[in-house]
N, C-alpha and C. Protein backbone atom coordinates (compact mmCIF):
# COMPACT_ATOMS: atom_id res chain seq x y z
N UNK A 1 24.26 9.54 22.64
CA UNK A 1 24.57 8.12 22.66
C UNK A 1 23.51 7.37 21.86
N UNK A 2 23.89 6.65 21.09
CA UNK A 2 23.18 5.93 20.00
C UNK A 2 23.15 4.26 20.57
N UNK A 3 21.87 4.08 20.84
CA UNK A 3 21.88 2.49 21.34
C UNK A 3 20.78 1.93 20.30
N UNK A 4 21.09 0.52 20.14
CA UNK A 4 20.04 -0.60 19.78
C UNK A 4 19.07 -1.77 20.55
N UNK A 5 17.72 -1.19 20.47
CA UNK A 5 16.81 -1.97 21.45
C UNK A 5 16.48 -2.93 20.07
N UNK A 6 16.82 -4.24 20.81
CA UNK A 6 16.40 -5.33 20.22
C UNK A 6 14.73 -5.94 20.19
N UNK A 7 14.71 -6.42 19.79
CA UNK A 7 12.73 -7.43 19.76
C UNK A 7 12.62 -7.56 21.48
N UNK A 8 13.85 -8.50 21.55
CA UNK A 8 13.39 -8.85 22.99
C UNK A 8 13.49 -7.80 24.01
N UNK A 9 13.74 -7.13 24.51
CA UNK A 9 14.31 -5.74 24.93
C UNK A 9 12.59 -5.11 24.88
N UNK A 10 12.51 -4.87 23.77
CA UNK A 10 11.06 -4.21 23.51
C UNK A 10 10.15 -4.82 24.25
N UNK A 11 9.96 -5.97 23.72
CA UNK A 11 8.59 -6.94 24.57
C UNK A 11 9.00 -6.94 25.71
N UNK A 12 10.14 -7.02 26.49
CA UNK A 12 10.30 -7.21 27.76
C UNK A 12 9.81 -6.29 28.25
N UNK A 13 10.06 -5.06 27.94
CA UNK A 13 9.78 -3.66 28.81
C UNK A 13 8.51 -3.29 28.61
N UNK A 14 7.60 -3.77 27.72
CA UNK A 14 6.38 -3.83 28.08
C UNK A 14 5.57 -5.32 28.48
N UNK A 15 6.46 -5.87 29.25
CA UNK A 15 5.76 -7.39 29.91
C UNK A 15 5.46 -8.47 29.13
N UNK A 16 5.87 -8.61 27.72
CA UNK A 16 5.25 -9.02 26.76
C UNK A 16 5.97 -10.63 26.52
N UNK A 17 7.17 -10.34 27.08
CA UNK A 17 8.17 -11.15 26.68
C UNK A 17 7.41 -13.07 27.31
N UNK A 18 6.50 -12.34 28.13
CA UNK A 18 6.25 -14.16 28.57
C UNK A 18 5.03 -14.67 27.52
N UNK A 19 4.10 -14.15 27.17
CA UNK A 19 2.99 -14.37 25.71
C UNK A 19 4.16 -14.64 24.13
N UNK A 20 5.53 -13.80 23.98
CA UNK A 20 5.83 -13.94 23.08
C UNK A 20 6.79 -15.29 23.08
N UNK A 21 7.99 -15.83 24.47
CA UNK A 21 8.00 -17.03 24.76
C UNK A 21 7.00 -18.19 24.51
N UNK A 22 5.70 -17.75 25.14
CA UNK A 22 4.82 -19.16 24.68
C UNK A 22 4.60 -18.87 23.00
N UNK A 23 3.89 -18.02 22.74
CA UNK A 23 3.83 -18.20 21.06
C UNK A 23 5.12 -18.77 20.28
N UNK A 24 5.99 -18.76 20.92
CA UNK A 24 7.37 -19.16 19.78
C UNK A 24 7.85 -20.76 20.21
N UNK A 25 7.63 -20.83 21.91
CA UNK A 25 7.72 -21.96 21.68
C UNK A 25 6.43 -22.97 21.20
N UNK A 26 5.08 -22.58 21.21
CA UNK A 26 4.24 -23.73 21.10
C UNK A 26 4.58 -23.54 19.39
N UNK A 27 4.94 -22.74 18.55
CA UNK A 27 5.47 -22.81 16.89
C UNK A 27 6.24 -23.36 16.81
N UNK A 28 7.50 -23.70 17.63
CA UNK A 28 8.48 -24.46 18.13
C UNK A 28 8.24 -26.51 18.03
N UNK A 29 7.11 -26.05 18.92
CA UNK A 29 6.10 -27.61 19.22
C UNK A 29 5.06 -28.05 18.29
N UNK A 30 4.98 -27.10 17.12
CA UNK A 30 3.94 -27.50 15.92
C UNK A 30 3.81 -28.46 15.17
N UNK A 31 5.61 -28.32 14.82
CA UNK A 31 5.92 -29.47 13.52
C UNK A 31 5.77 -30.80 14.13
N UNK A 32 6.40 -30.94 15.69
CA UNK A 32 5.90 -32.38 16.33
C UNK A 32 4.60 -32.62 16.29
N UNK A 33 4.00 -31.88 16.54
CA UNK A 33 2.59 -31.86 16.71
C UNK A 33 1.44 -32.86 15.40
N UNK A 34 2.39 -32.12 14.41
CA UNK A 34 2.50 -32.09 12.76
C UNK A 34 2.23 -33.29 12.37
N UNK A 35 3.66 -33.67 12.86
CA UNK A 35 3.73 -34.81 12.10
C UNK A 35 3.75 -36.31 12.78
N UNK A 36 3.20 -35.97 14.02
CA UNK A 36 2.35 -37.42 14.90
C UNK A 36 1.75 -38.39 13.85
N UNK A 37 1.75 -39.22 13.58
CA UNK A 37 0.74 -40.00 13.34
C UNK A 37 -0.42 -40.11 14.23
N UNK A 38 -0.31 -40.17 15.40
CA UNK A 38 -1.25 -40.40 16.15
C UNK A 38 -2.27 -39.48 16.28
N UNK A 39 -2.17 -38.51 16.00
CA UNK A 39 -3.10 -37.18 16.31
C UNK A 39 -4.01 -37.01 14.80
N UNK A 40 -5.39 -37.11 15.35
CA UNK A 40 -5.91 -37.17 13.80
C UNK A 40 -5.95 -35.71 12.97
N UNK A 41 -6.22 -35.95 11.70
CA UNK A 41 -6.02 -34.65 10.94
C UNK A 41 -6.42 -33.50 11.39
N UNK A 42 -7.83 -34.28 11.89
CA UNK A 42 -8.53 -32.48 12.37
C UNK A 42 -8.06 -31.68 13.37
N UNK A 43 -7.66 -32.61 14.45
CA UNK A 43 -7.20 -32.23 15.36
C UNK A 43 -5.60 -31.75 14.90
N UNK A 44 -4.91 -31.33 14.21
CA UNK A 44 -3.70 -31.11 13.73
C UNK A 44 -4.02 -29.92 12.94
N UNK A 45 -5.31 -29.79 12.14
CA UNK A 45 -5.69 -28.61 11.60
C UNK A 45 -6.30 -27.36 12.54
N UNK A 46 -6.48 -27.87 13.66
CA UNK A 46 -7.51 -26.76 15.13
C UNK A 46 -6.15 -26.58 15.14
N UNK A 47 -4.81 -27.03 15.98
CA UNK A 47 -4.04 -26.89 16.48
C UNK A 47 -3.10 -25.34 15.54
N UNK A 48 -2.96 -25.78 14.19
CA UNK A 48 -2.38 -24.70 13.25
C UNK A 48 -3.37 -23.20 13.55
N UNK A 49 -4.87 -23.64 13.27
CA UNK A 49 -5.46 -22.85 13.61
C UNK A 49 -5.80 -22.19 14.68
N UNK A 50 -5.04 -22.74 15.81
CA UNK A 50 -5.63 -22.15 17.04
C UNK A 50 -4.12 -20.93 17.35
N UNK A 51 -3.06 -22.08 16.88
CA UNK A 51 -1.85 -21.19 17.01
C UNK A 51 -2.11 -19.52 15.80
N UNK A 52 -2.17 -19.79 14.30
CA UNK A 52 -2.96 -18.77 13.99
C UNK A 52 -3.82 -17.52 14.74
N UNK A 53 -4.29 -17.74 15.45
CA UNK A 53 -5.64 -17.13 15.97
C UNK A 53 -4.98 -16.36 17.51
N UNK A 54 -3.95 -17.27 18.21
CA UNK A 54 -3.26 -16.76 19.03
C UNK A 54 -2.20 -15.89 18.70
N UNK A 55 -1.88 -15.70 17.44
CA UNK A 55 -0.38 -14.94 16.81
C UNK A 55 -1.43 -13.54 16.76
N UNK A 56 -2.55 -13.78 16.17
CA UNK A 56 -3.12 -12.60 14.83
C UNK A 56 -3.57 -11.52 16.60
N UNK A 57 -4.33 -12.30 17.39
CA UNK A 57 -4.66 -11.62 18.49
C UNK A 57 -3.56 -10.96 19.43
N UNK A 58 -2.28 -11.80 19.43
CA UNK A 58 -0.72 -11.08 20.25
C UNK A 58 -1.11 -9.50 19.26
N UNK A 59 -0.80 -9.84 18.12
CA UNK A 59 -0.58 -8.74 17.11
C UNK A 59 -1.44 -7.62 17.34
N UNK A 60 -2.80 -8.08 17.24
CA UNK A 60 -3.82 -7.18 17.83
C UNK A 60 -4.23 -6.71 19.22
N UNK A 61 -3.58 -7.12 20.57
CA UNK A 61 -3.17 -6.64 21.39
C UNK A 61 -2.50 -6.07 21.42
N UNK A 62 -1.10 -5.80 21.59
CA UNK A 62 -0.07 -4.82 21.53
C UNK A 62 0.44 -4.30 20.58
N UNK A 63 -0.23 -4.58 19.31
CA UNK A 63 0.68 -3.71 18.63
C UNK A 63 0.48 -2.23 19.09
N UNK A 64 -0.34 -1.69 19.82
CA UNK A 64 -0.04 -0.35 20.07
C UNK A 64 1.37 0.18 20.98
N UNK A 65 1.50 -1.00 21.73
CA UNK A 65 2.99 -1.14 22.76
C UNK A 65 4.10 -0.93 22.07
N UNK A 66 3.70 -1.94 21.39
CA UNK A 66 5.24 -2.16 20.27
C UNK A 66 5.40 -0.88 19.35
N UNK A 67 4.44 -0.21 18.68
CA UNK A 67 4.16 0.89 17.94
C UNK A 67 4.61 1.86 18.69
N UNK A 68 4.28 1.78 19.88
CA UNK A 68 4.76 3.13 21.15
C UNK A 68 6.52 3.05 21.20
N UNK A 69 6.95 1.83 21.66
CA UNK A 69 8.00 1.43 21.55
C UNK A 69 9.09 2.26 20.00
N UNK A 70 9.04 1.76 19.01
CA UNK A 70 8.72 2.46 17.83
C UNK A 70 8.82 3.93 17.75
N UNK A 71 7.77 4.32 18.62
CA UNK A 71 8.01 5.87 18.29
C UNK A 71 8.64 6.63 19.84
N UNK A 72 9.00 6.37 20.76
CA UNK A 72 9.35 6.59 21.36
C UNK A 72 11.38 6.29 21.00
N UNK A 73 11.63 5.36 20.51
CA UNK A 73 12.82 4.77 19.62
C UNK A 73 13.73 5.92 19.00
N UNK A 74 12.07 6.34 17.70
CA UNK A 74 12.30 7.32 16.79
C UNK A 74 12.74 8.67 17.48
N UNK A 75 11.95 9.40 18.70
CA UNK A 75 11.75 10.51 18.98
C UNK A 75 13.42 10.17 19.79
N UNK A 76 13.49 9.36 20.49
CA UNK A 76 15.21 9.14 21.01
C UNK A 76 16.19 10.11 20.34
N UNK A 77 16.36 9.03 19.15
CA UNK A 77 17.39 8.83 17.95
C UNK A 77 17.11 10.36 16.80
N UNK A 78 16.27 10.67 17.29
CA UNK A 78 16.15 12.19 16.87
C UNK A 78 16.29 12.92 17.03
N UNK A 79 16.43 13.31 18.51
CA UNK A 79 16.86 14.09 19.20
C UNK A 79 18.26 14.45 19.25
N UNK A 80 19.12 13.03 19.19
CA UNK A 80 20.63 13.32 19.36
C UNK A 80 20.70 13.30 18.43
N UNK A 81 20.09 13.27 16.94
CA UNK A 81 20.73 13.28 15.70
C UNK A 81 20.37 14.86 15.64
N UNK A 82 19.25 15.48 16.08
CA UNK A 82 19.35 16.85 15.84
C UNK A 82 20.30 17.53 16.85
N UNK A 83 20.84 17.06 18.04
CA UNK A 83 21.81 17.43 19.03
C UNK A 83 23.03 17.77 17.99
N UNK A 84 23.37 16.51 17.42
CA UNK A 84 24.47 16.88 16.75
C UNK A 84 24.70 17.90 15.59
N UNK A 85 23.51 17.85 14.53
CA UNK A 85 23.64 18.63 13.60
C UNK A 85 23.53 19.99 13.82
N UNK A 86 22.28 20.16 15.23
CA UNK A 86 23.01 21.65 15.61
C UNK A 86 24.38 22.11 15.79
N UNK A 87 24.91 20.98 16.83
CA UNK A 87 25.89 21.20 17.33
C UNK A 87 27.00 21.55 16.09
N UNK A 88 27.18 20.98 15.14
CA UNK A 88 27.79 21.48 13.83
C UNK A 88 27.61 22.73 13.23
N UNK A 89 26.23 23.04 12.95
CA UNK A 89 26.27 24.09 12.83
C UNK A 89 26.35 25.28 13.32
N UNK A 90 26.32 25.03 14.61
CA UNK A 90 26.71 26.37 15.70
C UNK A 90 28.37 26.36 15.42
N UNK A 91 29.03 25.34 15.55
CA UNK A 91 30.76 25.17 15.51
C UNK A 91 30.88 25.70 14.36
N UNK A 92 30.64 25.62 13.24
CA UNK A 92 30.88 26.10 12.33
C UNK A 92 30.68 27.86 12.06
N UNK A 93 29.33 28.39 12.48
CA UNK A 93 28.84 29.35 12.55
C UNK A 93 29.96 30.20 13.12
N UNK A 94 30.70 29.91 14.24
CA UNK A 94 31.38 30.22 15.22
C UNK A 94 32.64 30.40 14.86
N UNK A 95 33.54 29.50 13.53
CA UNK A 95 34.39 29.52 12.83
C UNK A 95 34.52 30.64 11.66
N UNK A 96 33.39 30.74 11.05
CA UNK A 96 33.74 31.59 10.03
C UNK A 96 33.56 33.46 10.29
């Protein structure tokens, strides 16, 4: 059986899904952020940068999860793809 684990699917099953919610929505909340008048420049430049700094560190936390995820995926989808091609070639073997 051949299935598709999605992004969210992934992060969920390794707990991830509530860090990757806030990162998307406070990117979500940027451009308001953005384009306040009221909020002075600098403070609009920490904010890009802080979101920055919170993405690069998600990344550098789990990417070993997600990477596991990944190869655990691979080793799946490999298995039944070699399931089958045996399975062909034994049927066949068996035919001639």
């Amino acid at each position: 059986m051949i299935y598709i684990i999605r992004f969210r699917d992934v992060f969920d099953e390794y707990g991830l899904l509530h860090e990757l919610a806030y990162l998307l929505n406070y990117l979500d909340e940027l451009p308001n952020i953005l384009s306040t008048k009221l909020v002075p420049y600098d403070m609009k430049i920490g904010e890009v940068q802080k979101f920055l700094s919170d993405l690069d560190n998600f990344r550098i936390r789990y990417s070993r999860y997600i990477g596991r995820a990944a190869d655990l995926l691979y080793k799946d989808v490999k298995e039944i793809i070699d399931e089958v091609f045996s399975g062909e070639v034994e049927e066949g073997d068996e035919g001639a």
